[in-house]
Protein backbone atom coordinates (compact mmCIF):
# COMPACT_ATOMS: atom_id res chain seq x y z
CA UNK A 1 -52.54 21.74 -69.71
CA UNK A 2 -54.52 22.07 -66.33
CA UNK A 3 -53.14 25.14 -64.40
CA UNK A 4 -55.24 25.42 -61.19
CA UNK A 5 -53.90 29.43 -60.91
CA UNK A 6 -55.40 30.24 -64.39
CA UNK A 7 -58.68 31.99 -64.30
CA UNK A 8 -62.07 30.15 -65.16
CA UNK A 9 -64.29 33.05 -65.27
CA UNK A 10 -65.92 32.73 -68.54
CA UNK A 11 -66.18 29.16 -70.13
CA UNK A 12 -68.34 29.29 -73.60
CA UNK A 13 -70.26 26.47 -74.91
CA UNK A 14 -69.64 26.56 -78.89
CA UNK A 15 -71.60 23.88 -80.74
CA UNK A 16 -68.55 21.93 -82.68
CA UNK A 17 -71.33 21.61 -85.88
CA UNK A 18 -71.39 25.46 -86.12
CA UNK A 19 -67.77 26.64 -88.21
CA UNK A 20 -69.57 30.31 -88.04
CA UNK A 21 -69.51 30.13 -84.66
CA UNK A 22 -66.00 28.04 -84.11
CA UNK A 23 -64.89 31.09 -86.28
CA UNK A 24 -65.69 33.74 -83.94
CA UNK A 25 -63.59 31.96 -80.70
CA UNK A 26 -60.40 33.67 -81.63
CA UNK A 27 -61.85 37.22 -81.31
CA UNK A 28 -63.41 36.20 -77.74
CA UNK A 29 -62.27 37.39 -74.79
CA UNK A 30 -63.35 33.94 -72.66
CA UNK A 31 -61.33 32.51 -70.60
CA UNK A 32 -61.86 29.46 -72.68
CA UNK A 33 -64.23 27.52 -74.94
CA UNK A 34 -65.66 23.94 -74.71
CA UNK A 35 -66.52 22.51 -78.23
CA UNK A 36 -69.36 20.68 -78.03
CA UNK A 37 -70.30 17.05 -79.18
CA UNK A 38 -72.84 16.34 -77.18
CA UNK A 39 -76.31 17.74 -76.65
CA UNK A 40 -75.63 20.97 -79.30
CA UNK A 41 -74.57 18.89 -82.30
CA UNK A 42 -77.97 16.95 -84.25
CA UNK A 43 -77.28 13.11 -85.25
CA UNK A 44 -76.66 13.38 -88.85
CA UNK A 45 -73.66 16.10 -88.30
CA UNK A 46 -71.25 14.17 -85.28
CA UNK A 47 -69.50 13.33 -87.79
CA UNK A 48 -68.30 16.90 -89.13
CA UNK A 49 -68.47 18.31 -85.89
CA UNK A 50 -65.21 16.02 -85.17
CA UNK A 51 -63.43 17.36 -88.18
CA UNK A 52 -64.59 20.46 -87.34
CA UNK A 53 -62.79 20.24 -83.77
CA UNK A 54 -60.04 18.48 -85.56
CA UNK A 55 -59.68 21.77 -88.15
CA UNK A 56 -60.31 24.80 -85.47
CA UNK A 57 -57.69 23.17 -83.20
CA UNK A 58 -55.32 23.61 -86.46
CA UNK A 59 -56.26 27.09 -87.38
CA UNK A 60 -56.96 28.32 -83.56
CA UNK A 61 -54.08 30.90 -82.38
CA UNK A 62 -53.06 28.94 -78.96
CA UNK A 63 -51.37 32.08 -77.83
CA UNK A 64 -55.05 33.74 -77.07
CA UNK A 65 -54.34 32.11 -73.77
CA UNK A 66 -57.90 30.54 -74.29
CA UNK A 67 -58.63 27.34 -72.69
CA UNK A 68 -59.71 24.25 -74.99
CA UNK A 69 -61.92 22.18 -73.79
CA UNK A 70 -64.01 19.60 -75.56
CA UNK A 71 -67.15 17.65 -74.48
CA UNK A 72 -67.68 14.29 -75.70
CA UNK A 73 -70.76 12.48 -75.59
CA UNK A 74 -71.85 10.05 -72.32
CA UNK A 75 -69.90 6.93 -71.59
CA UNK A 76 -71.95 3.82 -72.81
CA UNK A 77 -73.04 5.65 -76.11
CA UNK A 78 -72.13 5.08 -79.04
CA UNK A 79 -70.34 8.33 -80.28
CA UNK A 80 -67.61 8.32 -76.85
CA UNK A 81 -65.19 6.14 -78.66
CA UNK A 82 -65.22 8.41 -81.95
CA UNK A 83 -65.30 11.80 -80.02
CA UNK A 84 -62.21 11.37 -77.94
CA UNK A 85 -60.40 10.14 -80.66
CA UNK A 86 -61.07 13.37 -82.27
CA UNK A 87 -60.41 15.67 -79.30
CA UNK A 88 -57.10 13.79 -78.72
CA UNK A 89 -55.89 14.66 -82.44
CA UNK A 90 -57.29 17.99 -81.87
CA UNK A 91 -55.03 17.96 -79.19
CA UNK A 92 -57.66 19.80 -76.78
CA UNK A 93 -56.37 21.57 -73.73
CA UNK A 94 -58.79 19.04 -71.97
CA UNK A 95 -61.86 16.28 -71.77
CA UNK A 96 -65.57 17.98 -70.84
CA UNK A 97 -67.69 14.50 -69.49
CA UNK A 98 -71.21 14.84 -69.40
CA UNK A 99 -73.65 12.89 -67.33
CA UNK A 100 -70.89 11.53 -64.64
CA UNK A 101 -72.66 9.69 -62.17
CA UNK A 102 -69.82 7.32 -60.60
CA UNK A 103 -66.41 6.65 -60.20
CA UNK A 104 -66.49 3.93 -62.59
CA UNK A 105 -67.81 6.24 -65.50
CA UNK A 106 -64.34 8.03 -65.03
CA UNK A 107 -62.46 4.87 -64.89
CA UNK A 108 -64.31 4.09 -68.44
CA UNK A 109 -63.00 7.16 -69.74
CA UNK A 110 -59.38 6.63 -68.15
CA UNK A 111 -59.34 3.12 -69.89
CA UNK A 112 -60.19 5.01 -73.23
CA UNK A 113 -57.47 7.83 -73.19
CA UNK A 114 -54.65 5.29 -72.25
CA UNK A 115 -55.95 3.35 -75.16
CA UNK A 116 -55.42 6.18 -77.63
CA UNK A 117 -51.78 7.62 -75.58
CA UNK A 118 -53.66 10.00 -73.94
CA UNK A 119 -54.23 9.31 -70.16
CA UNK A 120 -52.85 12.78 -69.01
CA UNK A 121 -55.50 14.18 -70.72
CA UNK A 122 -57.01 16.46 -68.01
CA UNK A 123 -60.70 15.54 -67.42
CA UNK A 124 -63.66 17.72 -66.20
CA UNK A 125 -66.55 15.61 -64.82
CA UNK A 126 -70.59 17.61 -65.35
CA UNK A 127 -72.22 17.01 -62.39
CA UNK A 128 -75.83 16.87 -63.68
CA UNK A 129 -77.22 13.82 -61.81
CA UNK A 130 -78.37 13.07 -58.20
CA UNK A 131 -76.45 10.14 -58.42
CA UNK A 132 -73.75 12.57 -59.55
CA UNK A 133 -74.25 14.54 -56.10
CA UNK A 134 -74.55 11.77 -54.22
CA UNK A 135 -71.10 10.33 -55.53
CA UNK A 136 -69.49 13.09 -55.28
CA UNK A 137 -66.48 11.88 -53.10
CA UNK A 138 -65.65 9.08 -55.25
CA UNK A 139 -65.73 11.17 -58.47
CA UNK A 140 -63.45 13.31 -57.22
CA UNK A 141 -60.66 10.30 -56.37
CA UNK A 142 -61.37 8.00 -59.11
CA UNK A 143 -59.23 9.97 -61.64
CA UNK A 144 -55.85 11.17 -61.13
CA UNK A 145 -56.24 13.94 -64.01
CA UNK A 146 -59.26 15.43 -62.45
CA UNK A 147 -59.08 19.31 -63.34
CA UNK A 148 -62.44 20.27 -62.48
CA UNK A 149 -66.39 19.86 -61.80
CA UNK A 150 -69.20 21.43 -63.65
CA UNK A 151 -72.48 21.94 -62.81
CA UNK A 152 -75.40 21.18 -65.52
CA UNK A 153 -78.35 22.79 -63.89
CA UNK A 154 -80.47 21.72 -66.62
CA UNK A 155 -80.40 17.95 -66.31
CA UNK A 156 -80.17 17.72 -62.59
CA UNK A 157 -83.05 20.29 -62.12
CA UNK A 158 -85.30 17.51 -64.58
CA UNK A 159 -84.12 14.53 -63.38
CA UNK A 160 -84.70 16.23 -59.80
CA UNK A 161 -88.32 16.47 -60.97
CA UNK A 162 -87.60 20.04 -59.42
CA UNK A 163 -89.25 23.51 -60.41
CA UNK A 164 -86.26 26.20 -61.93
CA UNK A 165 -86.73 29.51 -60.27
CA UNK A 166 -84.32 32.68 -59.99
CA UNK A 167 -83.31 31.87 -57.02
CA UNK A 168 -82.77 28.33 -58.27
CA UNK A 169 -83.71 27.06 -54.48
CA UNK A 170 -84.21 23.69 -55.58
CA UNK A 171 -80.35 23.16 -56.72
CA UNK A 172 -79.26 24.88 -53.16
CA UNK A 173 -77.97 21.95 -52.17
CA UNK A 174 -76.27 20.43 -55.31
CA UNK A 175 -74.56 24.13 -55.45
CA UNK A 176 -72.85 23.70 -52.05
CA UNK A 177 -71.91 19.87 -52.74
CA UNK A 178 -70.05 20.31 -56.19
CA UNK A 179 -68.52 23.44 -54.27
CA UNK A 180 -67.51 21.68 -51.10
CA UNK A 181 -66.29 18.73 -53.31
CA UNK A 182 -64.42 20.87 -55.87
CA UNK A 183 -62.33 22.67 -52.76
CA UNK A 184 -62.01 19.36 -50.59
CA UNK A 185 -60.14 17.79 -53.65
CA UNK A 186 -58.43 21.05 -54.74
CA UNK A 187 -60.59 21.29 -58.12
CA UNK A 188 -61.67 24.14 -60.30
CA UNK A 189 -65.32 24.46 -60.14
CA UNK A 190 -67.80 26.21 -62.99
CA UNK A 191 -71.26 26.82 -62.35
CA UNK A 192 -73.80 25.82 -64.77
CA UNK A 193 -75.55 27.97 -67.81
CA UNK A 194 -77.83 30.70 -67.84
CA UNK A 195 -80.70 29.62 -70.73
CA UNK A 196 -81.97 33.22 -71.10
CA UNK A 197 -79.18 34.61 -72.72
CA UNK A 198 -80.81 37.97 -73.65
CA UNK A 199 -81.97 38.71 -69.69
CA UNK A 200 -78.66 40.57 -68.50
CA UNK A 201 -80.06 41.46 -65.13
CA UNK A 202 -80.86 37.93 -64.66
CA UNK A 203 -77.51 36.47 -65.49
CA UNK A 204 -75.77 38.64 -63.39
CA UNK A 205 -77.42 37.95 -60.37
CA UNK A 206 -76.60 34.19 -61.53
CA UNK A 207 -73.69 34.96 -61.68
CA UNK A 208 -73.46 36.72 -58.23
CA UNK A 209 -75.17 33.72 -56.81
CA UNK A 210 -72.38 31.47 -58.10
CA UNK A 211 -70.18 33.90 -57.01
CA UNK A 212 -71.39 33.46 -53.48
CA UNK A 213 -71.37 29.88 -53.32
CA UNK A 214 -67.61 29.84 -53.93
CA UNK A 215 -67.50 28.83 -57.68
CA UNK A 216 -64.35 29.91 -59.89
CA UNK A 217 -66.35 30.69 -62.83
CA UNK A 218 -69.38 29.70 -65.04
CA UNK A 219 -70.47 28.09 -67.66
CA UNK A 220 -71.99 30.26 -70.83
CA UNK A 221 -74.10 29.32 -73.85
CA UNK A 222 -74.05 33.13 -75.95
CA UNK A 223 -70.77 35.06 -76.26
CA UNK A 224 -72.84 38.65 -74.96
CA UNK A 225 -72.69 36.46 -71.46
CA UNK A 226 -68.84 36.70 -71.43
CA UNK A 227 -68.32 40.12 -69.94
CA UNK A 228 -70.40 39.94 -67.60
CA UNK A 229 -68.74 36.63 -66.16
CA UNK A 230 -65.38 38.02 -66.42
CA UNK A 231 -66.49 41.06 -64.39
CA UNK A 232 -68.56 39.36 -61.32
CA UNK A 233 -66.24 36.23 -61.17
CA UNK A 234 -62.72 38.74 -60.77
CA UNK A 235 -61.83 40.82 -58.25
CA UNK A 236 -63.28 44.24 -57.94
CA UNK A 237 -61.64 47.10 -57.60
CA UNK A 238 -63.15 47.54 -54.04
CA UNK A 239 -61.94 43.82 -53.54
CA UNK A 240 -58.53 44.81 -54.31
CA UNK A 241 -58.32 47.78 -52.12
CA UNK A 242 -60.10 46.34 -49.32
CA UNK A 243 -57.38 43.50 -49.60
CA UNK A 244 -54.31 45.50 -49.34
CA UNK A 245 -55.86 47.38 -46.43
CA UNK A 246 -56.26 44.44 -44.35
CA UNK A 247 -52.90 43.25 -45.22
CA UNK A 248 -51.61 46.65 -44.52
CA UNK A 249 -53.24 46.68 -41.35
CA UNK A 250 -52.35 43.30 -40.16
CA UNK A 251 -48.47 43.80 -40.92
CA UNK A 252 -48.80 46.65 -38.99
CA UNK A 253 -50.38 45.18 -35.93
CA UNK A 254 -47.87 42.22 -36.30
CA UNK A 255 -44.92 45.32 -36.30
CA UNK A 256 -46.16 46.34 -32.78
CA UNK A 257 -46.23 42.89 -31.49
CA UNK A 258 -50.06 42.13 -31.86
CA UNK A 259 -51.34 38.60 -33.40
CA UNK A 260 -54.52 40.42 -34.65
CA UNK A 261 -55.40 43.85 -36.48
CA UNK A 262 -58.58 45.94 -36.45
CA UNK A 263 -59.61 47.36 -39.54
CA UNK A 264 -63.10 49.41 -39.46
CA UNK A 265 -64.49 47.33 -36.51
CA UNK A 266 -63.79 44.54 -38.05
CA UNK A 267 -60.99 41.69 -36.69
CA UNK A 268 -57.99 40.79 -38.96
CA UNK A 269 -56.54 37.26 -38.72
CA UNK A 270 -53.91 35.35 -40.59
CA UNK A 271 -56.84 33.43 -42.09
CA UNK A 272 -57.95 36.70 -43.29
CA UNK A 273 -54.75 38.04 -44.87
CA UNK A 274 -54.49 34.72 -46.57
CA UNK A 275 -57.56 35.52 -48.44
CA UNK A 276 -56.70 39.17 -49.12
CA UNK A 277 -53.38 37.77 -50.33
CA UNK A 278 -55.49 35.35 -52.58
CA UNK A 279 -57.52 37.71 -53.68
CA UNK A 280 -54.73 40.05 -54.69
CA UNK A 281 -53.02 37.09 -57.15
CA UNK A 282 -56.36 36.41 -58.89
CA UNK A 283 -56.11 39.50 -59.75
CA UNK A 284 -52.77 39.90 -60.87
CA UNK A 285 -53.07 36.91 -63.07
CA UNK A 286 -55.97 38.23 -64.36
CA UNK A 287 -54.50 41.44 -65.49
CA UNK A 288 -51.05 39.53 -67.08
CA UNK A 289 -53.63 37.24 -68.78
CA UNK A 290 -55.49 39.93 -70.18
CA UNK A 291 -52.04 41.86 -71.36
CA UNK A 292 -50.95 38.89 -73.07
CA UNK A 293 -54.06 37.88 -74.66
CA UNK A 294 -54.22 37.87 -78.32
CA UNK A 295 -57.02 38.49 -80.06
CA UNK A 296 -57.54 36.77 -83.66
């Protein structure tokens, strides 16, 4: 189920089609996988990419602490109905929807699950259309089992009729919206893939982007992108001792009977220990994840 506290550093893409590569999950040291239905999987094989789901989710070692997502194809086409009654016997961890663009899309999908028994399924809604962006209040309220947003950088930059560059300038704004939106509603929030899988130096600094922007993870597409993500989206070592000197220092100050501290010129509010503590149990639950994972 959806555990806000978890980490969400590294979330692979694994085409549901490919058994080779629904083989190699278990030995993967992602925070968690979404199976995919959608754009990865070629007409003529939906069909056994759903047993497929259906038979990794029966063979998959749960106790890898990996997340399960899978993501179905659009509401309104004509696979959705099929797909989530596959996830839901797959019993997936969760529902990946692509190509939200309203509240009512949501309330489609809602409908569905309830049909099949399944309307705590938690949901993650793509953000991947302006109207997406624009609508991003009311996607965020229309579903009660709303775990998380996720940027798709690939169809909003095309339908944006926008130019991709490094510094992906013309998704600026979409970046900080699903952010905002994704911390105004208390939701987890993954940014969007890197397509050049074999440029490291570029997917870092995508990742140090997303970073920056506030997101709790991204998105991957090739399995040599997962320690990288884990790395830039946890706390660094630096982090962590920067954190505990500023708590240090504030507890201190707070000993003497001041309301502030001064660490290395800099000022040390309660707003600030609050994010050192923060900082400080993302990494702990990173490190008891990592102890109890179990690789296949």
């Amino acid at each position: 189920m959806f555990d806000p506290n978890r980490p969400y550093r590294s979330m692979l893409f694994s085409p549901a089609a490919n058994t080779r590569a629904l083989a190699k999950i278990g030995s993967l040291a992602c925070d968690g996988v979404i199976i995919d239905l959608e754009d990865a999987v070629d007409l003529r094989h939906k069909e056994q990419a759903r047993k497929n789901l259906i038979g990794f989710s029966a063979t998959h070692a749960r106790a890898s602490q990996c997340l399960v997502l899978a993501r179905v194809n659009a509401v309104g086409s004509r696979w959705i109905a099929d797909d989530l009654s596959a996830a839901v016997a797959a019993g997936v961890d969760g529902i990946v929807l692509p190509k939200v663009r309203q509240a009512a899309d949501l309330d489609h999908l809602g409908a569905q699950l309830d049909a099949l028994g399944a309307r705590d399924t938690p949901v993650w809604a793509m953000i991947e259309t302006p109207q997406a962006v624009i609508n991003l209040s009311q996607i965020c309220t229309a579903c009660p089992g709303l775990a998380g947003l996720i940027l798709g950088p690939n169809d909003l930059t095309k339908e944006l009729g926008a130019q991709a560059t490094p510094d992906r300038a013309a998704l600026a704004y979409s970046l900080g919206a699903v952010v905002l939106a994704a911390r105004a509603f208390g939701l987890i929030c993954l940014d969007g893939v890197y397509n050049s899988f074999r440029d490291t130096e570029g997917f870092l600094a995508d990742c140090e982007q997303g970073r920056l922007y506030g997101f709790d993870g991204k998105t991957l597409i090739h399995p040599d992108q997962i320690a990288g993500a884990n790395t830039v989206f946890a706390p660094s070592a630096a982090d962590v001792a920067q954190a505990r000197r500023k708590i240090e220092a504030f507890d201190t100050a707070q000993v003497k009977g001041a309301g502030l501290a001064v660490l290395d010129g800099e000022m040390i509010e309660e707003l600030h220990v609050q994010s050192a503590r923060a900082v400080l149990e993302k990494h702990r639950t990173i490190i008891e994840l990592e102890k109890d994972r179990v690789i296949e």
